[in-house]
Protein backbone atom coordinates (compact mmCIF):
# COMPACT_ATOMS: atom_id res chain seq x y z
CA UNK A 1 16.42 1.27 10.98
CA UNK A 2 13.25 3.17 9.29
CA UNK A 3 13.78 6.80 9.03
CA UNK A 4 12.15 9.47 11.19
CA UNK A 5 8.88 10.74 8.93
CA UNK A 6 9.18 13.80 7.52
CA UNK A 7 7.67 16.93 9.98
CA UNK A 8 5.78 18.53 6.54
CA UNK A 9 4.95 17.35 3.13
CA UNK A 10 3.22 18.72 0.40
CA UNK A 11 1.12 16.78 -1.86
CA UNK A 12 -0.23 17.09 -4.96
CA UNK A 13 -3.53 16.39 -6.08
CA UNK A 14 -3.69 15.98 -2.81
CA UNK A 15 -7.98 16.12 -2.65
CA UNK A 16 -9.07 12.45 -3.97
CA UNK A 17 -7.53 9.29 -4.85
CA UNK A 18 -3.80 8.06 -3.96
CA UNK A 19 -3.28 12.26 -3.00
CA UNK A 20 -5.71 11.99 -0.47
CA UNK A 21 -5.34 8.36 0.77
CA UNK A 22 -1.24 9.52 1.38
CA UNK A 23 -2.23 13.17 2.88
CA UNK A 24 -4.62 11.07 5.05
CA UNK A 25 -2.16 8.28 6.27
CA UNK A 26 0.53 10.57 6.47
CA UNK A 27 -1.46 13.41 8.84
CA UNK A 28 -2.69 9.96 10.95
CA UNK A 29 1.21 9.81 11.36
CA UNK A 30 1.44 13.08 12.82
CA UNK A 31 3.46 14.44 9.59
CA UNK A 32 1.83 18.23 8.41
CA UNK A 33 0.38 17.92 5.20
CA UNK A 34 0.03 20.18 2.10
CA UNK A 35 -3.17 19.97 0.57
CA UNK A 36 -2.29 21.02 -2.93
CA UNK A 37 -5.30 21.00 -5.95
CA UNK A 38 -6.81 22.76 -8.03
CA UNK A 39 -10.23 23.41 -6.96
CA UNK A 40 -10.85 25.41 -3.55
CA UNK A 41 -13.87 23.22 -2.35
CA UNK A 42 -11.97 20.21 -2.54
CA UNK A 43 -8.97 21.30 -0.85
CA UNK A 44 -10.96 22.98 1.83
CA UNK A 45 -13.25 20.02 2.45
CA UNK A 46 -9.86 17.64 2.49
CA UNK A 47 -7.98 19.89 5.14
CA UNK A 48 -11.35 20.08 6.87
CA UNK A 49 -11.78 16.36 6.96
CA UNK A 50 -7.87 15.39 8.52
CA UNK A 51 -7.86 18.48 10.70
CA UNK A 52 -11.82 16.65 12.28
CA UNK A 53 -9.55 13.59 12.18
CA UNK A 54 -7.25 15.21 14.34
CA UNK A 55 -4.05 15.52 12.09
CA UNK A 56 -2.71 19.09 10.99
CA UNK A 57 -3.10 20.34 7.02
CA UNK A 58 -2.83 23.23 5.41
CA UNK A 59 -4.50 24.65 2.37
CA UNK A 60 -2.58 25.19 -0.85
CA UNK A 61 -4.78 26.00 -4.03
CA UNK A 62 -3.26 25.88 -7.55
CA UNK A 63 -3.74 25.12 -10.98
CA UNK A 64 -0.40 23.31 -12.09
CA UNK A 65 -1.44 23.87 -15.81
CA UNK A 66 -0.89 27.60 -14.91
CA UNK A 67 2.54 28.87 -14.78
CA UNK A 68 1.84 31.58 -12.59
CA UNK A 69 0.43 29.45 -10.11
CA UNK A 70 3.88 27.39 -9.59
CA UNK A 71 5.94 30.50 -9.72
CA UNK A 72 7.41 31.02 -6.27
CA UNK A 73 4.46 28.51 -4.73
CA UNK A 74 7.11 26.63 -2.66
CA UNK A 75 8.99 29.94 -1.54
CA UNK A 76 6.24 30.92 -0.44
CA UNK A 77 5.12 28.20 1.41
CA UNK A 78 8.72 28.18 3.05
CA UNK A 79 8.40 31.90 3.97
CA UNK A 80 5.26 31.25 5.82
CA UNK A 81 6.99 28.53 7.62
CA UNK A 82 5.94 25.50 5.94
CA UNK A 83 9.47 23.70 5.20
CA UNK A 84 9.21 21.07 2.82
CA UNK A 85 10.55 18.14 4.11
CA UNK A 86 9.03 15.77 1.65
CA UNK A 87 7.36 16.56 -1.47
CA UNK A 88 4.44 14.10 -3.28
CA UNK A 89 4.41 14.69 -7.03
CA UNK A 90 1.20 12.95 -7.53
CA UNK A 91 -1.57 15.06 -9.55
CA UNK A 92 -2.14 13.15 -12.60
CA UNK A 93 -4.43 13.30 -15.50
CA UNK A 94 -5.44 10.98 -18.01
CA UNK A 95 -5.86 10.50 -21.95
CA UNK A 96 -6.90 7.17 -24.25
CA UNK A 97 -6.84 7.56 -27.55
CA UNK A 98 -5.22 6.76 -30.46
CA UNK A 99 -2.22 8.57 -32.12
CA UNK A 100 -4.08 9.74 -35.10
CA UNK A 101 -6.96 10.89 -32.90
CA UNK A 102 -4.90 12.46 -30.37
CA UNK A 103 -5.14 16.34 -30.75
CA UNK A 104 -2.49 18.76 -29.48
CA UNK A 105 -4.29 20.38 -26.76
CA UNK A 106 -4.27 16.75 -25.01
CA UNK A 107 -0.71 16.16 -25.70
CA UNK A 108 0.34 19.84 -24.05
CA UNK A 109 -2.28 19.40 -20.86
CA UNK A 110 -1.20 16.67 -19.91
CA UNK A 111 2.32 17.40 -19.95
CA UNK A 112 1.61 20.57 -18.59
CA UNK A 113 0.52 18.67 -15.33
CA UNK A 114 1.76 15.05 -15.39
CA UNK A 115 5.25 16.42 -16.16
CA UNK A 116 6.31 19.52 -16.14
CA UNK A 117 4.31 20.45 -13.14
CA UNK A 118 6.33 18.06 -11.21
CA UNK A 119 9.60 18.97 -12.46
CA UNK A 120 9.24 22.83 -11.20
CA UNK A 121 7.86 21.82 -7.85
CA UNK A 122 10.47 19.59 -7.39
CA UNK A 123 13.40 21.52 -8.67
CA UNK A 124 12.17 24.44 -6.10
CA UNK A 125 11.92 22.18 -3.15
CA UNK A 126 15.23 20.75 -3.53
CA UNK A 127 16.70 24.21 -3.25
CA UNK A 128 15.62 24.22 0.23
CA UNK A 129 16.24 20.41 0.63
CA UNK A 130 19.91 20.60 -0.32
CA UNK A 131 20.60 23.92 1.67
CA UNK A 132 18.97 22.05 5.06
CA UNK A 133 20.71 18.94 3.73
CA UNK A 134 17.83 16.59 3.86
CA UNK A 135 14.67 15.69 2.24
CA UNK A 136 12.91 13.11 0.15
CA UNK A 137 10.59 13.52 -3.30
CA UNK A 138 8.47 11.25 -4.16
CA UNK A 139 7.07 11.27 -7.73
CA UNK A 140 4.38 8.74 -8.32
CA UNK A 141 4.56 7.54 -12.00
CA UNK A 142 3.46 4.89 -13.80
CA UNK A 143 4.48 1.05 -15.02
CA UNK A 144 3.27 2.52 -18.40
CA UNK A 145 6.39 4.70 -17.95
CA UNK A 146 8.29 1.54 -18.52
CA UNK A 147 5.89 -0.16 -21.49
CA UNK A 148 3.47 1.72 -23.25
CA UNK A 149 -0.09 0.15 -24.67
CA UNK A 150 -2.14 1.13 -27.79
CA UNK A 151 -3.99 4.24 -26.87
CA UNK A 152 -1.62 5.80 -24.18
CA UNK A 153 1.27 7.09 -26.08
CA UNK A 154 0.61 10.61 -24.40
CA UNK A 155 -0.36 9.25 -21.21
CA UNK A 156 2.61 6.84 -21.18
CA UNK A 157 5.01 9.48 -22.60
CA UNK A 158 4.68 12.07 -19.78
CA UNK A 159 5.16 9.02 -17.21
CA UNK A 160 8.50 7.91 -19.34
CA UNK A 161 9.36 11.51 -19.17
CA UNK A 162 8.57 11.52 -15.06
CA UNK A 163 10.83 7.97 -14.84
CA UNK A 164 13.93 9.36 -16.46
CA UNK A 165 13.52 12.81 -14.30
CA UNK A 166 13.18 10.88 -11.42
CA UNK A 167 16.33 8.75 -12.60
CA UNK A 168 18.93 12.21 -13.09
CA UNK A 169 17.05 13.58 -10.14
CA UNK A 170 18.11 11.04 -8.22
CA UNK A 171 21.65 11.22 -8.48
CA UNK A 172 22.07 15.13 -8.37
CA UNK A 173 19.66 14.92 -5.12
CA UNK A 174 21.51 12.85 -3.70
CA UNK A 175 24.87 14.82 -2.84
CA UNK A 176 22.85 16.85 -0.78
CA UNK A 177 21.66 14.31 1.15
CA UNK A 178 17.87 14.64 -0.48
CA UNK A 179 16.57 10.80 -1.32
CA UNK A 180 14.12 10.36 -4.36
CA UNK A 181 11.42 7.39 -4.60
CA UNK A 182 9.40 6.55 -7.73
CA UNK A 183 6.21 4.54 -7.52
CA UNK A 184 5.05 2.76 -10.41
CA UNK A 185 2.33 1.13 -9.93
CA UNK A 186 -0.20 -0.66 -11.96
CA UNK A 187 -3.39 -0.04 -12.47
CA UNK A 188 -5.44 1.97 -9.15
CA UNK A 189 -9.20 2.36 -8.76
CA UNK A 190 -9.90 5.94 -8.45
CA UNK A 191 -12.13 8.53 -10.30
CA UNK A 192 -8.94 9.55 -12.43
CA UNK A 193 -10.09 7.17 -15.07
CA UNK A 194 -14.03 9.02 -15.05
CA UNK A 195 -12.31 12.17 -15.43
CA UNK A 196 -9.84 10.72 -18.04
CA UNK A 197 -10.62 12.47 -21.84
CA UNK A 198 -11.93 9.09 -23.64
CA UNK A 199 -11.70 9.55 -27.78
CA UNK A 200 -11.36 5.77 -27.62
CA UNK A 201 -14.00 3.31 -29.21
CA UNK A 202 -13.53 1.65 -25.86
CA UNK A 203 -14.15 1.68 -21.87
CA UNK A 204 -11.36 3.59 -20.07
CA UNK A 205 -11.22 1.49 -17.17
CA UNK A 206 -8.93 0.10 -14.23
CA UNK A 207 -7.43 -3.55 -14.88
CA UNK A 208 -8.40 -6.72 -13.78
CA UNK A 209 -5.45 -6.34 -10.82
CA UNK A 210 -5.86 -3.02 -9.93
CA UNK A 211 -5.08 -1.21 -6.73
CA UNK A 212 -6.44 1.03 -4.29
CA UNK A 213 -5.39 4.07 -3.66
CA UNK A 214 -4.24 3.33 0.23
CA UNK A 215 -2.26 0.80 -0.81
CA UNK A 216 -0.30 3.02 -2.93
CA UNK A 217 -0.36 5.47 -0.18
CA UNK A 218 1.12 2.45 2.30
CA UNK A 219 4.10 2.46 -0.37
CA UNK A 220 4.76 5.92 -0.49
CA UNK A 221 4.48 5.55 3.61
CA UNK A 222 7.20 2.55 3.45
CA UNK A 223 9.04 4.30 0.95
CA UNK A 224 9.97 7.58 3.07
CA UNK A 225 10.60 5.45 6.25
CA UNK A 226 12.62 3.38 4.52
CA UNK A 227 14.19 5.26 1.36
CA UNK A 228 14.56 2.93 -2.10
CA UNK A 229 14.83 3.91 -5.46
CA UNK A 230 12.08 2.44 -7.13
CA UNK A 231 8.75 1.09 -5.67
CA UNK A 232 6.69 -1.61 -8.20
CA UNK A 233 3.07 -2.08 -6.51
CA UNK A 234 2.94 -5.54 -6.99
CA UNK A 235 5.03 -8.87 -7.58
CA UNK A 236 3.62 -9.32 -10.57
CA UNK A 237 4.06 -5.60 -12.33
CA UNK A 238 7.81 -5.98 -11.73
CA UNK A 239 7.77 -9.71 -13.58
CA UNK A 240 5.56 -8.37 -16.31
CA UNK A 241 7.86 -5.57 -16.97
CA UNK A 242 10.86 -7.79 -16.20
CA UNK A 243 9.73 -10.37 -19.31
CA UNK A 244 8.68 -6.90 -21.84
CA UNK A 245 12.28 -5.92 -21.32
CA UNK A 246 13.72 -9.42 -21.89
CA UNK A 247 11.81 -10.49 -24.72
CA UNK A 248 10.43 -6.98 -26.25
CA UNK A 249 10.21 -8.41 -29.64
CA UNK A 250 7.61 -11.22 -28.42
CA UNK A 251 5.86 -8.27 -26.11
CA UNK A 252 5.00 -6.28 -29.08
CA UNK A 253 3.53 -9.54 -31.21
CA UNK A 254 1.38 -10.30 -28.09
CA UNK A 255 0.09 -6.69 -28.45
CA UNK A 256 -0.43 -6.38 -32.03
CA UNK A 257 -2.62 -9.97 -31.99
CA UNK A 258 -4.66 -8.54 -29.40
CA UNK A 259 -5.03 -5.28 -31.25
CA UNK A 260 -5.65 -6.89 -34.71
CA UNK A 261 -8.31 -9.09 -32.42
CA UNK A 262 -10.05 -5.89 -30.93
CA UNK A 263 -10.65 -4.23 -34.42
C-alpha cells in the first residue's frame, strides 16, 4: 500500500536541476512545495512557474553557506503555517580537483552546503516531525559517497559524510515514526557540473550513463510513497558499487592504470 504524499515539503535548491524537477512533480501531485535557494530571481521565477502550472509553492530564500540564514528558518516556516511534512536535502555544489590543488576555501564551502547545511535543516524539521509523529527526509547524496574517484575527494567526502548522517539519522528518526530515504545516484545532467569550480586539467562533465534530473525526481516521488532506505538510480550503480566493495583491492588497480594512462 503506497503512502499518502506528504501535504508540504520543502526543498532545497529547489530552483534548477533534480530541486526543481522534484518541486515540479511533487506540486503536479498536489503536495505544497518549499522553494528553497539562494538567489531571489530564481526562487521567484520557480514558484511563479508551478503556481501558472496550477500547483501551490511558496517562496523561501536562503543562503545555506550562511549560518544566520538556517537559524530558526524551519521554525519559522512552521509558525507561519507551513508544517514540514517532508523535507528534500538536495542543494549541492561541486569541486574537481586534485588533493594537492585543492585549497581550503573549497573544502569549507562545500561542506558548508553539501553537508552541514543539510544536517541543521534536518535536525530542525525532525523536531516537529517527531512531536506530530510522522514525516519523511530525504537527503539526495551521491554513489561517490560510497567510492570516491581521483579529483573528488572533497566532493566525495561531504557525500560520505551525508551517507553516514543519513545512516544514524535513520535509526533515531525512526522511533518517532519519521522515515529517512537516501538517493544515490550516478551521474545527472544538470548545470551543477557548469557551475562546478574546475582546477582540473580536465572536462568536468556528466558520465556516459547519466541521468536526468526527473528521473531522480520520479525516485524521490517512489521513495516517499513507498518509504525504503536507500534508493540506487540505476541497476547498474548498485552492481558497480556492489563489485568496488567486494573486490576493493582490484577497484583501486583499475583506477590507478587509468590514472597513470591519463597523465
Amino acid at each position: 500500500m503506497p503512502r499518502p504524499l506528504p501535504v508540504r515539503a520543502l526543498i532545497t535548491g529547489a530552483t534548477a536541476g533534480i530541486g526543481r524537477a522534484t518541486a515540479e512533480l511533487l506540486a503536479s501531485k498536489g503536495v505544497a512545495v518549499g522553494i528553497l535557494a539562494e538567489r531571489p530571481a530564481e526562487v521567484d521565477e520557480t514558484v511563479a512557474a508551478i503556481r501558472h502550472a496550477g500547483g501551490t509553492a511558496v517562496p523561501v530564500y536562503a543562503d545555506l553557506t550562511r549560518r544566520e540564514d538556517l537559524t530558526g528558518l524551519i521554525d519559522r516556516l512552521e509558525a507561519d503555517g507551513f508544517t514540514i511534512d517532508a523535507l528534500v536535502n538536495n542543494a549541492g555544489i561541486g569541486l574537481q580537483a586534485d588533493i594537492l590543488d585543492t585549497r581550503e576555501e573549497d573544502l569549507r564551502r562545500l561542506f558548508e552546503v553539501n553537508y552541514f547545511a543539510a544536517f541543521l535543516l534536518s535536525r530542525d524539521a525532525l523536531r516537529h516531525m517527531a512531536r506530530r509523529g510522522h514525516g519523511h527526509i530525504v537527503n539526495i547524496s551521491s554513489a561517490s559517497a560510497r567510492r570516491s574517484l581521483p579529483g573528488m575527494s572533497v566532493y566525495a567526502s561531504t557525500k560520505a559524510a551525508m551517507h553516514s548522517f543519513s545512516q544514524a539519522l535513520r535509526i533515531e528518526a525512526g522511533t518517532s515514526g519519521v522515515y529517512v530515504t537516501e538517493l544515490l545516484p550516478m551521474s545527472v545532467r544538470t548545470r551543477f557540473f557548469d557551475s562546478a569550480t574546475n582546477r582540473a586539467k580536465k572536462p568536468y562533465a556528466p558520465g556516459w550513463k547519466a541521468h536526468t534530473p526527473e528521473e531522480i525526481a520520479a525516485e524521490v516521488l517512489r521513495a516517499l510513497r513507498y518509504p525504503v532506505r536507500e534508493v540506487y538510480s540505476s541497476t547498474l550503480a548498485r552492481f558497480v558499487l556492489g563489485i568496488a566493495d567486494l573486490f576493493p583491492t582490484i577497484a583501486d588497480a583499475i583506477l590507478l592504470s587509468r590514472r597513470k594512462k591519463q597523465e
